[in-house]
N, C-alpha and C. Protein backbone atom coordinates (compact mmCIF):
# COMPACT_ATOMS: atom_id res chain seq x y z
N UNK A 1 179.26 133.08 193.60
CA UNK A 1 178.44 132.76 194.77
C UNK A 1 177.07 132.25 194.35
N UNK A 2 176.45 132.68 193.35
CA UNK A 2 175.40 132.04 192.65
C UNK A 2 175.01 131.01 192.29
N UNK A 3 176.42 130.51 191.78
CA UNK A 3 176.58 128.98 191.36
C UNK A 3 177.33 128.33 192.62
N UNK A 4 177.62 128.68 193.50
CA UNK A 4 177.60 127.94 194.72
C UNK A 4 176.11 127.76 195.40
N UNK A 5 175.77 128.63 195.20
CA UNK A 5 174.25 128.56 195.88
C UNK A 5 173.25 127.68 195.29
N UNK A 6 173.43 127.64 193.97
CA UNK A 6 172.48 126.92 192.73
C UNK A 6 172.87 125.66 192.99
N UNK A 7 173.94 124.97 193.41
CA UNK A 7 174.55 123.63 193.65
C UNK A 7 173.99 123.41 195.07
N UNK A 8 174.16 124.42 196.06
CA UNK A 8 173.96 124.04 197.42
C UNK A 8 172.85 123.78 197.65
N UNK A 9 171.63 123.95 196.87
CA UNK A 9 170.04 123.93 196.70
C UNK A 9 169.78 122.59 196.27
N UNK A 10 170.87 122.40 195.36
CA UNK A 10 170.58 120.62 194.74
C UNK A 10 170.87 119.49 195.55
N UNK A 11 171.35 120.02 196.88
CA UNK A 11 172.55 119.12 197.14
C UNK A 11 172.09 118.88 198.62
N UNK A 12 171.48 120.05 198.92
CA UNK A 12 171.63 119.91 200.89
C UNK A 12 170.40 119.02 201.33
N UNK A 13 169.18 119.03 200.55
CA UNK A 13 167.97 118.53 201.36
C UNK A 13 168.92 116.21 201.57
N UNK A 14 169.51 116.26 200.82
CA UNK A 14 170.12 115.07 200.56
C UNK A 14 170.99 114.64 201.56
N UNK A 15 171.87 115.84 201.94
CA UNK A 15 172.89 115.38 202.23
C UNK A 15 172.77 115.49 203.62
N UNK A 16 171.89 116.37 204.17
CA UNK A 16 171.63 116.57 205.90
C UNK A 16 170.50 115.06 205.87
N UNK A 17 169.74 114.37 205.07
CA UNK A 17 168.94 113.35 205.18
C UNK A 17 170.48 112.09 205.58
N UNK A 18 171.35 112.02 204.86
CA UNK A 18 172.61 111.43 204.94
C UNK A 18 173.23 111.39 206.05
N UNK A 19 173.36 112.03 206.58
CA UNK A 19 174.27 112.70 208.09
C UNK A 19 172.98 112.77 208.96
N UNK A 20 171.88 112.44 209.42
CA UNK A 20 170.93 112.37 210.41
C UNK A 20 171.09 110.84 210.29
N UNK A 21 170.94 110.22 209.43
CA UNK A 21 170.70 108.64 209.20
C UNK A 21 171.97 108.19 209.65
N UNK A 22 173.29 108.58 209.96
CA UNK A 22 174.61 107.77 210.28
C UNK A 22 174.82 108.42 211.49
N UNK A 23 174.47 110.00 211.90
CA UNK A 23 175.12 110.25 213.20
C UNK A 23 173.96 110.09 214.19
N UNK A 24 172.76 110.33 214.30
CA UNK A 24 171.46 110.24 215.35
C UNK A 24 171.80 109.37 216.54
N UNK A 25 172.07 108.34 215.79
CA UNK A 25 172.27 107.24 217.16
C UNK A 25 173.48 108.06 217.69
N UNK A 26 174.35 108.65 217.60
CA UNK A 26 175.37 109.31 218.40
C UNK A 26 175.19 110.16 219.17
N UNK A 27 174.18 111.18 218.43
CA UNK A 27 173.87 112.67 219.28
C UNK A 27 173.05 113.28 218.63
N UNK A 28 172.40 114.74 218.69
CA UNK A 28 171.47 115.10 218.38
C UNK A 28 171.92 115.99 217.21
N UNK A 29 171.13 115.26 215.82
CA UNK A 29 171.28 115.74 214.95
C UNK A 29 170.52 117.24 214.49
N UNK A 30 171.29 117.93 214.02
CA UNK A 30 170.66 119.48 213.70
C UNK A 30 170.50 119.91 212.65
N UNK A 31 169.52 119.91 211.61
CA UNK A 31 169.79 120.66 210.13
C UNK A 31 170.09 122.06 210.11
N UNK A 32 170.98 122.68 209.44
CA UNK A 32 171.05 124.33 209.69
C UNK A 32 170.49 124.77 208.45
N UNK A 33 169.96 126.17 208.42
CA UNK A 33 169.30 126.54 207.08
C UNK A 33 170.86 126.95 206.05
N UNK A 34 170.44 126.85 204.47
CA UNK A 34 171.78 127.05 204.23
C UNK A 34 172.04 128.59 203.97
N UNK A 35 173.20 128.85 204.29
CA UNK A 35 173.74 130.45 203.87
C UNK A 35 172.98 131.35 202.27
N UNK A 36 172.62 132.02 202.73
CA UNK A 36 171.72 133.11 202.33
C UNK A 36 173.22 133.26 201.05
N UNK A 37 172.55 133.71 200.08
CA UNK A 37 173.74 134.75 199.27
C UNK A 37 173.70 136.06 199.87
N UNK A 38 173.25 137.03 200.62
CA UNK A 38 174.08 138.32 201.28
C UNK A 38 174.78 137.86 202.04
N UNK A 39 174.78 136.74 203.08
CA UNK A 39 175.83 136.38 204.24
C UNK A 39 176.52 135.61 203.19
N UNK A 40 176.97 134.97 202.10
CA UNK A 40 178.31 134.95 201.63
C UNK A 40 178.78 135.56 201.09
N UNK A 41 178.20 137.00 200.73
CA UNK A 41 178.94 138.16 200.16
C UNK A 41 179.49 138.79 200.92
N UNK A 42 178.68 139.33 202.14
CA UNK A 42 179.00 139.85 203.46
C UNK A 42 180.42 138.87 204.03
N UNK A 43 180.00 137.65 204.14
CA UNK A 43 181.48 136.84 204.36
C UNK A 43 182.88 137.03 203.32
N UNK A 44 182.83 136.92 202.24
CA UNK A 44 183.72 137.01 201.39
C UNK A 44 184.17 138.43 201.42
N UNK A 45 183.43 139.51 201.29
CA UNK A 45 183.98 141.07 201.77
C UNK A 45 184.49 141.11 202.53
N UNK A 46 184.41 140.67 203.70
CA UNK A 46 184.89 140.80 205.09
C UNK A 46 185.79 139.87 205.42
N UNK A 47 185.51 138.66 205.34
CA UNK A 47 186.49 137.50 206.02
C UNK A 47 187.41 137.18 205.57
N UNK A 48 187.53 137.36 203.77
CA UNK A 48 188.44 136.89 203.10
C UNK A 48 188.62 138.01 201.86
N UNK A 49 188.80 139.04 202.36
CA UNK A 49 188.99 140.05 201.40
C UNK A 49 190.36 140.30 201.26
N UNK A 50 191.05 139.72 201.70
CA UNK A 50 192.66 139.63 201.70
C UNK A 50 193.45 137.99 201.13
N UNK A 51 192.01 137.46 200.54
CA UNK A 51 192.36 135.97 199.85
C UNK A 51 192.50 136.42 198.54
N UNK A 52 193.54 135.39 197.83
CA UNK A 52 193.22 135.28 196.58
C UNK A 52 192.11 135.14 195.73
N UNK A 53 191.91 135.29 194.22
CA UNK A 53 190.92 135.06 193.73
C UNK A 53 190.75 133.14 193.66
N UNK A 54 189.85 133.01 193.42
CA UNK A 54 187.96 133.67 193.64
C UNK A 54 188.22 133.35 195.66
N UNK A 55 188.06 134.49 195.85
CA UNK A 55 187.39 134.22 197.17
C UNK A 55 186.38 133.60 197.34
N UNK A 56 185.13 133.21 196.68
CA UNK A 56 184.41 132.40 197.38
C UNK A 56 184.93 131.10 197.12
N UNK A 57 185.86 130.73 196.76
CA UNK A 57 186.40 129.38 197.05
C UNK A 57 186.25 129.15 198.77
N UNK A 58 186.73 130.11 199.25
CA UNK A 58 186.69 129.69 200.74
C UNK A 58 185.11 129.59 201.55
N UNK A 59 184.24 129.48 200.51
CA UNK A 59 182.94 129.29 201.44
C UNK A 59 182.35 128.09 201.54
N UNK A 60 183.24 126.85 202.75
CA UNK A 60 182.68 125.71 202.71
C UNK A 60 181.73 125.60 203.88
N UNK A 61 180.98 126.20 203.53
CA UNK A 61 179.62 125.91 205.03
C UNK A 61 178.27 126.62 204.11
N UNK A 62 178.27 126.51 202.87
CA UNK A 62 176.72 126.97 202.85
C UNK A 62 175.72 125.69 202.86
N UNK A 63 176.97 124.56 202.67
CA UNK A 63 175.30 123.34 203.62
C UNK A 63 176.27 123.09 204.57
N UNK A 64 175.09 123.12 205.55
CA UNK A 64 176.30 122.67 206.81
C UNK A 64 175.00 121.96 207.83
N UNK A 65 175.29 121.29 209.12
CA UNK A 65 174.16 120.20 209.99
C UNK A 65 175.41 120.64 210.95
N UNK A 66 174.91 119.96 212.55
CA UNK A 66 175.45 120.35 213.95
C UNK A 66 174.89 118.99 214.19
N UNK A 67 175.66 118.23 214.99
CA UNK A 67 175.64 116.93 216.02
C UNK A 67 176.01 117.34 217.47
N UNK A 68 174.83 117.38 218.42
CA UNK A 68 175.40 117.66 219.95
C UNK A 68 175.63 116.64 220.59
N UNK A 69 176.40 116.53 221.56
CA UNK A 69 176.79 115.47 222.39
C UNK A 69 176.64 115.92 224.04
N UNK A 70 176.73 114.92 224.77
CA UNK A 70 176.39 115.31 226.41
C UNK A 70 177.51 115.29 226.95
N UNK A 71 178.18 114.45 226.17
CA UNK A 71 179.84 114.33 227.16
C UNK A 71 181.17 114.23 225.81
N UNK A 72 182.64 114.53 226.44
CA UNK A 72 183.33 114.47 225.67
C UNK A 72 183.26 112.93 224.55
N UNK A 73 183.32 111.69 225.69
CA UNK A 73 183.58 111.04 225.31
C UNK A 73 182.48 110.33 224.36
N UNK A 74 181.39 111.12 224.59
CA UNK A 74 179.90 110.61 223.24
C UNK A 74 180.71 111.90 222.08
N UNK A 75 181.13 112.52 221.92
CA UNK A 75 181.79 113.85 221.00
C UNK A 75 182.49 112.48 220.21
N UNK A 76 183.71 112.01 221.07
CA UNK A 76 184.74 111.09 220.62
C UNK A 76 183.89 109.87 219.91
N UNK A 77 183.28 109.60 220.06
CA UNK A 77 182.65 108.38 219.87
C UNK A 77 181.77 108.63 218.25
N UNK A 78 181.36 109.51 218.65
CA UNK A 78 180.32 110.55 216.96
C UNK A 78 181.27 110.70 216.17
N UNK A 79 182.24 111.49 216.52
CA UNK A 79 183.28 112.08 215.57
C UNK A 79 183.65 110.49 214.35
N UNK A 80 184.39 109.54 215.85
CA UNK A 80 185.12 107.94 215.00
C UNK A 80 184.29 107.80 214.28
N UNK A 81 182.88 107.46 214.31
CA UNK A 81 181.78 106.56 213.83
C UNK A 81 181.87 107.44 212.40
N UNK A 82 181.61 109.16 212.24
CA UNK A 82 181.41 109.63 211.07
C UNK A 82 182.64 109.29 210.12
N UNK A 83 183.74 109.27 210.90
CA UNK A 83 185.19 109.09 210.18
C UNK A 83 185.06 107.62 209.18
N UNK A 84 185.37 106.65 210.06
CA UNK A 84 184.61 105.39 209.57
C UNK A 84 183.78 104.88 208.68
N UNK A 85 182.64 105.63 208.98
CA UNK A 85 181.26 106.15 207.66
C UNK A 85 182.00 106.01 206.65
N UNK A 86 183.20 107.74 206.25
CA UNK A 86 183.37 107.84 205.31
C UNK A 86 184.50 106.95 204.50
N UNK A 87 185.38 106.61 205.45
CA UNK A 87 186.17 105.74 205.00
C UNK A 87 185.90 104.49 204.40
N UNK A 88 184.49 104.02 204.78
CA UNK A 88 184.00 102.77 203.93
C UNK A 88 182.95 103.13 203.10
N UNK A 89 182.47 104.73 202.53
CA UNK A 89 181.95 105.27 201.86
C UNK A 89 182.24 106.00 200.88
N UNK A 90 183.86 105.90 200.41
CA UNK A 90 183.98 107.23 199.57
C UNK A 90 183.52 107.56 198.33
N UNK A 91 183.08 106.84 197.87
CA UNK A 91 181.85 106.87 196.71
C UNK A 91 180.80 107.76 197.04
N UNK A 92 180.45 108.26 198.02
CA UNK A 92 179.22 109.47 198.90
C UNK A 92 180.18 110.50 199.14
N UNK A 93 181.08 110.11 200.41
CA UNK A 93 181.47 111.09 201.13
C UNK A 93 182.87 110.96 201.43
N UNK A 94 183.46 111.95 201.33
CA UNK A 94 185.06 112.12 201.86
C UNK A 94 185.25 113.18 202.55
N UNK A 95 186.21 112.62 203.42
CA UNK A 95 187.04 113.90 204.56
C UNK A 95 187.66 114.89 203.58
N UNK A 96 187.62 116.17 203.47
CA UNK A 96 188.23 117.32 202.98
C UNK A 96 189.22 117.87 204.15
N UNK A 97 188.73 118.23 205.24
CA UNK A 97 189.71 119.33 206.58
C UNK A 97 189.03 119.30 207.73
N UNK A 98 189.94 118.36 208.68
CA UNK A 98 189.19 118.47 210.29
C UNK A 98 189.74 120.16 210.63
N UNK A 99 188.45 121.21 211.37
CA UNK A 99 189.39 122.29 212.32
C UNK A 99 189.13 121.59 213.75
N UNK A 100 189.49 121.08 214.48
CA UNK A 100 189.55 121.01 216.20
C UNK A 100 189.66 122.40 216.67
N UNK A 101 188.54 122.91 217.40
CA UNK A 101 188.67 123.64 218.14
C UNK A 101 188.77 123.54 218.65
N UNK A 102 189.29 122.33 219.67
CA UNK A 102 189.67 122.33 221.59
C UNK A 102 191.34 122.08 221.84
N UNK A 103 192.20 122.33 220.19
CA UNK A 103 193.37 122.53 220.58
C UNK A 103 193.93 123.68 220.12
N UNK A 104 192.63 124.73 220.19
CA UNK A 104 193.14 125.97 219.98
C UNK A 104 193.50 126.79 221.04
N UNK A 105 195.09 127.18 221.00
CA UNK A 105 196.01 127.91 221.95
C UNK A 105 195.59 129.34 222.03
N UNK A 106 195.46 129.90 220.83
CA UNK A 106 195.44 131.00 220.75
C UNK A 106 194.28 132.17 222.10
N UNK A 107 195.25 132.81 222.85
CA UNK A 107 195.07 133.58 224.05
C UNK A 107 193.72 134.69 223.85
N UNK A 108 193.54 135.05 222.92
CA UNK A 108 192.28 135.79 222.66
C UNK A 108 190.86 135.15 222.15
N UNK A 109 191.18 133.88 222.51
CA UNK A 109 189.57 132.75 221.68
C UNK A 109 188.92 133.02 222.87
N UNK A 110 187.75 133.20 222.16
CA UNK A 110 186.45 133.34 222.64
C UNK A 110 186.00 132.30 223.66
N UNK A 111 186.79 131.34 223.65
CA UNK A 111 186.12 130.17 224.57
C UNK A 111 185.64 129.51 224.51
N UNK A 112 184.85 129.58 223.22
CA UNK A 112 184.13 128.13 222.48
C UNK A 112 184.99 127.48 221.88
N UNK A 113 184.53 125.84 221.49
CA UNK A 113 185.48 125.02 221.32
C UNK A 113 184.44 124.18 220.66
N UNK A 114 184.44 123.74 219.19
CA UNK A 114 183.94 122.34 218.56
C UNK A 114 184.60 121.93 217.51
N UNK A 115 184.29 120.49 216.85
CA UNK A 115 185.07 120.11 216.03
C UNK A 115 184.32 120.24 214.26
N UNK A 116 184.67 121.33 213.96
CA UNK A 116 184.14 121.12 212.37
C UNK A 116 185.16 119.65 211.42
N UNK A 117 184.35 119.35 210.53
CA UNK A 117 184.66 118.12 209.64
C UNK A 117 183.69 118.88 208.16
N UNK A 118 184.82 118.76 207.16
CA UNK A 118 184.62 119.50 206.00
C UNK A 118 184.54 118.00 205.23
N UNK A 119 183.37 118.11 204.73
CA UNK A 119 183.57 116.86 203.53
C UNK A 119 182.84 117.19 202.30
N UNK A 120 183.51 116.45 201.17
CA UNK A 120 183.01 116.47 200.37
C UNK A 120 181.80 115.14 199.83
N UNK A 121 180.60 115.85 199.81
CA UNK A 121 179.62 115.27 199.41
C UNK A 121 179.12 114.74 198.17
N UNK A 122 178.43 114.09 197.96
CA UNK A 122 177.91 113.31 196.19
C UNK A 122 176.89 112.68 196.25
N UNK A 123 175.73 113.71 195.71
CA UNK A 123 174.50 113.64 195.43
C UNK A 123 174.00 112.12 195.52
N UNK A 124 173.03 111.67 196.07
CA UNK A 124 172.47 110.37 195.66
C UNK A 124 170.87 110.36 195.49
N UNK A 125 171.11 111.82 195.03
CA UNK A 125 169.22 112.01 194.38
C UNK A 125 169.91 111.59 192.32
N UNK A 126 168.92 110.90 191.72
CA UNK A 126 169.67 110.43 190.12
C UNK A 126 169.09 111.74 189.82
N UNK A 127 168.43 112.75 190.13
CA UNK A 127 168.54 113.65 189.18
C UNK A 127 169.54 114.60 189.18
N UNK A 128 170.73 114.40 189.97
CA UNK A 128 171.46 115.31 190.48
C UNK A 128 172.79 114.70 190.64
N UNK A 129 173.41 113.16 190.12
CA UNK A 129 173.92 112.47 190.18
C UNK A 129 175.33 112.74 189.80
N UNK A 130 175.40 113.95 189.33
CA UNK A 130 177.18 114.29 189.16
C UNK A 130 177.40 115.44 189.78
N UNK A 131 176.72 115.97 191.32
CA UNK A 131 176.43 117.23 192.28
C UNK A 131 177.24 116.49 192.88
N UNK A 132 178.39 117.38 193.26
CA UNK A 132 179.34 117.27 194.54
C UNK A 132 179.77 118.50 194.85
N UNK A 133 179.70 118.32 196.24
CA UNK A 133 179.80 120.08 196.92
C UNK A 133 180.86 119.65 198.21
N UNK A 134 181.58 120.69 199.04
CA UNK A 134 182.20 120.67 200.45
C UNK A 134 181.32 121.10 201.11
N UNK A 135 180.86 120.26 202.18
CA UNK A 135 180.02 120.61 202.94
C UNK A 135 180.37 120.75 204.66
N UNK A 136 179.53 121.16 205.63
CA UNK A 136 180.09 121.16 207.11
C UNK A 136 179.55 120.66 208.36
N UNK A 137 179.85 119.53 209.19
CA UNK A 137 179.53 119.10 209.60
C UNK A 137 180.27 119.33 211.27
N UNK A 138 179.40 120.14 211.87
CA UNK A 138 179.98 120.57 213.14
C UNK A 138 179.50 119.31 214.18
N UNK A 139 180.73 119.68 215.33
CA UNK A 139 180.56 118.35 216.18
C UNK A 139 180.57 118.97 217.81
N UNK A 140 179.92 119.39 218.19
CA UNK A 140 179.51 120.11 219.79
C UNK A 140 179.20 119.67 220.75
N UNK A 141 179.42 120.36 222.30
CA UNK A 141 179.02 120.04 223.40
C UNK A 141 177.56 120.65 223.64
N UNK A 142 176.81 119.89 224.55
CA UNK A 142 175.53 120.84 224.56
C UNK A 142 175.91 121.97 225.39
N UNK A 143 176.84 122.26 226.68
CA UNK A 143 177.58 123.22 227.00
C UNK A 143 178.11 124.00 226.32
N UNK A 144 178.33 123.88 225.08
CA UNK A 144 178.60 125.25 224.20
C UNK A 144 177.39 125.62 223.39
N UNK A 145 176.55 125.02 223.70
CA UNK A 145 175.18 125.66 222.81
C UNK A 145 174.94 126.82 222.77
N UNK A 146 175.00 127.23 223.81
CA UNK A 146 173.85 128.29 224.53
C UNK A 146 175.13 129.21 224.41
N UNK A 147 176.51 129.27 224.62
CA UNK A 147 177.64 129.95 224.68
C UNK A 147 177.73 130.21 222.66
N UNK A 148 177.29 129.50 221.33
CA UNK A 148 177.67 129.38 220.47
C UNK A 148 176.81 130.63 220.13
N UNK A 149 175.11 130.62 220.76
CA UNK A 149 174.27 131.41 220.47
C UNK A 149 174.77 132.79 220.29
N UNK A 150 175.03 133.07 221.82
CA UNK A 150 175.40 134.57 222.32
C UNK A 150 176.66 135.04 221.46
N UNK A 151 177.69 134.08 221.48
CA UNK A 151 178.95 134.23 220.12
C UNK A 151 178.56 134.96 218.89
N UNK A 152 177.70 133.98 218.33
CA UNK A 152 177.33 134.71 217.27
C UNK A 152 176.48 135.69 217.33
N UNK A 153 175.72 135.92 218.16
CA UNK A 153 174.99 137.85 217.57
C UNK A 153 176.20 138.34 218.37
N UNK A 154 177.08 138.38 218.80
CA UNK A 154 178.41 139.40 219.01
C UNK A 154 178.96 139.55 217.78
N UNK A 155 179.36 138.03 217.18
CA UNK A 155 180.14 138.32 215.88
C UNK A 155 179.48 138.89 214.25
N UNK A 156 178.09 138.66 214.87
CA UNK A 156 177.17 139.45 213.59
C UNK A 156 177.62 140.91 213.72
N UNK A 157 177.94 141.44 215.05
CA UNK A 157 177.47 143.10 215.39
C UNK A 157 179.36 143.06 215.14
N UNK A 158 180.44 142.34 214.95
CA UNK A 158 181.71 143.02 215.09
C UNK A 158 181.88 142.41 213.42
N UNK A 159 181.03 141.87 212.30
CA UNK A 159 181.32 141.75 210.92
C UNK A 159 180.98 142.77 210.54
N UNK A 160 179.71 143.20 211.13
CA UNK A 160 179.06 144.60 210.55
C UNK A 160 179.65 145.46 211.06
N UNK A 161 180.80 145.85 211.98
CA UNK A 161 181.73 147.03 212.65
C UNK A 161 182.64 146.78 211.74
N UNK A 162 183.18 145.58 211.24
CA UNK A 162 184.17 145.69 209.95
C UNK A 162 184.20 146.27 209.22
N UNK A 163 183.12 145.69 208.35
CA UNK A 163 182.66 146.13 207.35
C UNK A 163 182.09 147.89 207.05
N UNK A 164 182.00 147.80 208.32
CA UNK A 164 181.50 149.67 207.70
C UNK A 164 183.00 150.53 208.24
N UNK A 165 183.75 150.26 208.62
CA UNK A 165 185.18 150.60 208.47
C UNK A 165 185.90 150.34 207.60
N UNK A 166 185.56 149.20 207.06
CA UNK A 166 186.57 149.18 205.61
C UNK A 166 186.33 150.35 204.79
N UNK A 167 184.66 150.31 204.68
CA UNK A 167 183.95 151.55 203.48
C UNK A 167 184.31 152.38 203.76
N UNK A 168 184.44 152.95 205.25
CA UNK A 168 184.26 154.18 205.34
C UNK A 168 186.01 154.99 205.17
N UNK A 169 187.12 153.74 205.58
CA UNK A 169 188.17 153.99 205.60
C UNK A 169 188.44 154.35 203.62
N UNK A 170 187.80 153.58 203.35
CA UNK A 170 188.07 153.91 201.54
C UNK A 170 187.47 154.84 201.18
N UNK A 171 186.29 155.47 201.51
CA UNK A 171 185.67 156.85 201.11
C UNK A 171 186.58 157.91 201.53
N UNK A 172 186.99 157.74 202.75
CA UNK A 172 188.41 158.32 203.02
C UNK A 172 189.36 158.79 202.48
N UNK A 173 190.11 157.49 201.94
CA UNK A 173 191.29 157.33 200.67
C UNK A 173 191.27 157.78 200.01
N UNK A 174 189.71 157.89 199.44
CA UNK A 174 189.21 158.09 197.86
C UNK A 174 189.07 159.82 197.85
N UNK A 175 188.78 160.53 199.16
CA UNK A 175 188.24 162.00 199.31
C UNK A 175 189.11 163.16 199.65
N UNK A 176 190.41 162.19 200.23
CA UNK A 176 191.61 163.26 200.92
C UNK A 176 192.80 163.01 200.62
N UNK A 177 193.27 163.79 199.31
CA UNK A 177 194.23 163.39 198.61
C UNK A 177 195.53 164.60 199.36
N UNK A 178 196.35 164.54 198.68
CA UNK A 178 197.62 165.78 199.26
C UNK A 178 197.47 166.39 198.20
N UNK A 179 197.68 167.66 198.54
CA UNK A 179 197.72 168.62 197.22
C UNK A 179 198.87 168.96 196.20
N UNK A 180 199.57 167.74 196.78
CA UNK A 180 200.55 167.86 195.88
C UNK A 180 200.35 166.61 194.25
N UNK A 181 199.29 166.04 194.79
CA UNK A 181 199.05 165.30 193.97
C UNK A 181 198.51 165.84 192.90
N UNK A 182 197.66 166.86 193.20
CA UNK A 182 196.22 167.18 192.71
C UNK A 182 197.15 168.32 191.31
N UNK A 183 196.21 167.90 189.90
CA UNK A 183 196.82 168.28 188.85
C UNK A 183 195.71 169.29 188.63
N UNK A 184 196.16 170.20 187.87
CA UNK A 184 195.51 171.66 187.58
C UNK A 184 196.10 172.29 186.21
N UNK A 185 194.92 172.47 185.75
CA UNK A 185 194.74 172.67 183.58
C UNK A 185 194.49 173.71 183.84
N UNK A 186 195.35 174.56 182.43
CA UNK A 186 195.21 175.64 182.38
C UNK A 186 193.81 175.99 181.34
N UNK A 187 193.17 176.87 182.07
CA UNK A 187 191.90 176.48 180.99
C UNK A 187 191.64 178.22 180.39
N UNK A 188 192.38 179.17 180.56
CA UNK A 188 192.63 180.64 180.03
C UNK A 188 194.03 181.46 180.85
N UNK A 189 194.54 181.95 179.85
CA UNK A 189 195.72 182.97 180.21
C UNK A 189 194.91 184.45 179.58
N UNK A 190 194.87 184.88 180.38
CA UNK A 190 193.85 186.21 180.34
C UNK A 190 194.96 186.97 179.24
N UNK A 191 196.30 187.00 179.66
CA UNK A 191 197.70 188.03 179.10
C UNK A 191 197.88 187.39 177.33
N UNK A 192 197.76 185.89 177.39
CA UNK A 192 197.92 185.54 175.90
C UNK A 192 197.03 185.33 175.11
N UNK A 193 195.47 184.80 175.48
CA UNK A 193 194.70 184.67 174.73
C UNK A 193 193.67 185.46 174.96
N UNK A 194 193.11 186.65 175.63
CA UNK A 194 191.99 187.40 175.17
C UNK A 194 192.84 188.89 174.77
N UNK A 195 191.78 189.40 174.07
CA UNK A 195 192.80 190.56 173.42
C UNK A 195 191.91 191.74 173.47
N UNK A 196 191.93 192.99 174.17
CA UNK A 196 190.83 194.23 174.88
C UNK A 196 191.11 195.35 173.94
N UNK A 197 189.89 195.66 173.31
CA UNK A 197 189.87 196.47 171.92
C UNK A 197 188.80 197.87 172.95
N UNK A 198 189.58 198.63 173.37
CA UNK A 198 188.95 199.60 174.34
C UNK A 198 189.87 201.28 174.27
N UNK A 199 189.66 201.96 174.57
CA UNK A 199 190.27 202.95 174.35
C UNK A 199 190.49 203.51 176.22
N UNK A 200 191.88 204.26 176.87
CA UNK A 200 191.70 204.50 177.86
C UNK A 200 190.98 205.46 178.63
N UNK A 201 190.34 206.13 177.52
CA UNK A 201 189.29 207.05 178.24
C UNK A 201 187.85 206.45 178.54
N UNK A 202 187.91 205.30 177.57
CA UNK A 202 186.50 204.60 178.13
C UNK A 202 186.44 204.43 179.64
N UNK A 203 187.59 203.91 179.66
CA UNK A 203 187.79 203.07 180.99
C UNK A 203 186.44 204.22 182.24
N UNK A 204 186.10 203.67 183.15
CA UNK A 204 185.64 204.91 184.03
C UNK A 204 185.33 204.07 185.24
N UNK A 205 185.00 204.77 186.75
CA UNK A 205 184.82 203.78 187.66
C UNK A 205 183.51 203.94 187.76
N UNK A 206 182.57 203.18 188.40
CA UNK A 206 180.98 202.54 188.43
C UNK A 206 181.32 202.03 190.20
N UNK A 207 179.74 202.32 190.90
CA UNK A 207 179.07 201.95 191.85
C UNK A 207 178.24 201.02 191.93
């Protein structure tokens, strides 16, 4: 995550200058600050703690920008134009993974809906000239703005309900074993190894 971060530092003041200059005329361009290293540790613990190694492979948003739009069809219109961009750019930039969120079925979504576009980026600062990173480029309604806000401090407060259930479920694991497990050393046999050099009249009872 370090050396994702050490790259994402070289890479983002560039690449959000890149993506304001091709999408603006479309919609309103947004720089986002980039992901902290505790929120991609916190992410990788939590989100993808059931991925293969290296999990932080899966962290393509620590540079990431937002384009809003007023209507679907300015959305449609931003989206082509960036596509396009890259297709007569791939020397800069290439498509990596569209997610569409507005053909998501699934019965328990939250209700928000935008289109992330994962690309891979390539430095065009020369001091940095062999920096290529996956970067994220979200594509929104201004109607989900204000809905994206409130989303996320919910989903801050249900990563951090995860996360302290995982721990606490493993302190658990780790504290309440069966006793049938539990192994036990013999550490004196009173009958074989100490030996009582006493006579039986010593013996006497005491208060």
């Amino acid at each position: 995550i370090n050396m994702l971060t050490s790259t994402a530092s070289k890479l983002n003041g560039d690449f959000q200058r890149h993506i304001k200059l091709v999408m603006s005329e479309h919609g309103a361009f947004k720089e986002a600050p980039m992901k902290k290293v505790e929120r991609s540790l916190s992410k990788v613990e939590n989100d993808y703690r059931q991925e293969a190694f290296p999990k932080a492979a899966k962290l393509l948003d620590l540079v990431r920008c937002s384009v809003t739009f007023n209507t679907v069809e300015q959305l449609i219109t931003g989206c082509d134009a960036l596509l396009k961009h890259m297709k007569a750019n791939p020397s800069i930039i290439e498509l990596a993974r569209v997610k569409n969120g507005f053909i998501n079925t699934d019965e328990h979504h939250s209700g928000y809906r935008d289109i992330k576009l994962n690309v891979i980026y390539k430095s065009q600062d020369p001091d940095h000239k062999d920096v290529r990173m996956i970067c994220e480029v979200q594509l929104l309604l201004i109607n989900y703005l204000e809905e994206k806000k409130k989303i996320h401090k919910l989903y801050s407060i249900l990563r951090e309900q995860t996360f302290f259930k995982m721990v606490v479920s493993e302190n658990t694991e780790k504290k309440t074993k069966d006793v049938k497990e539990l192994q036990f050393e013999e550490t004196l046999n009173v009958g074989k190894q100490v030996s009582l050099s006493y006579k039986h009249e010593d013996i006497y009872k005491s208060s």
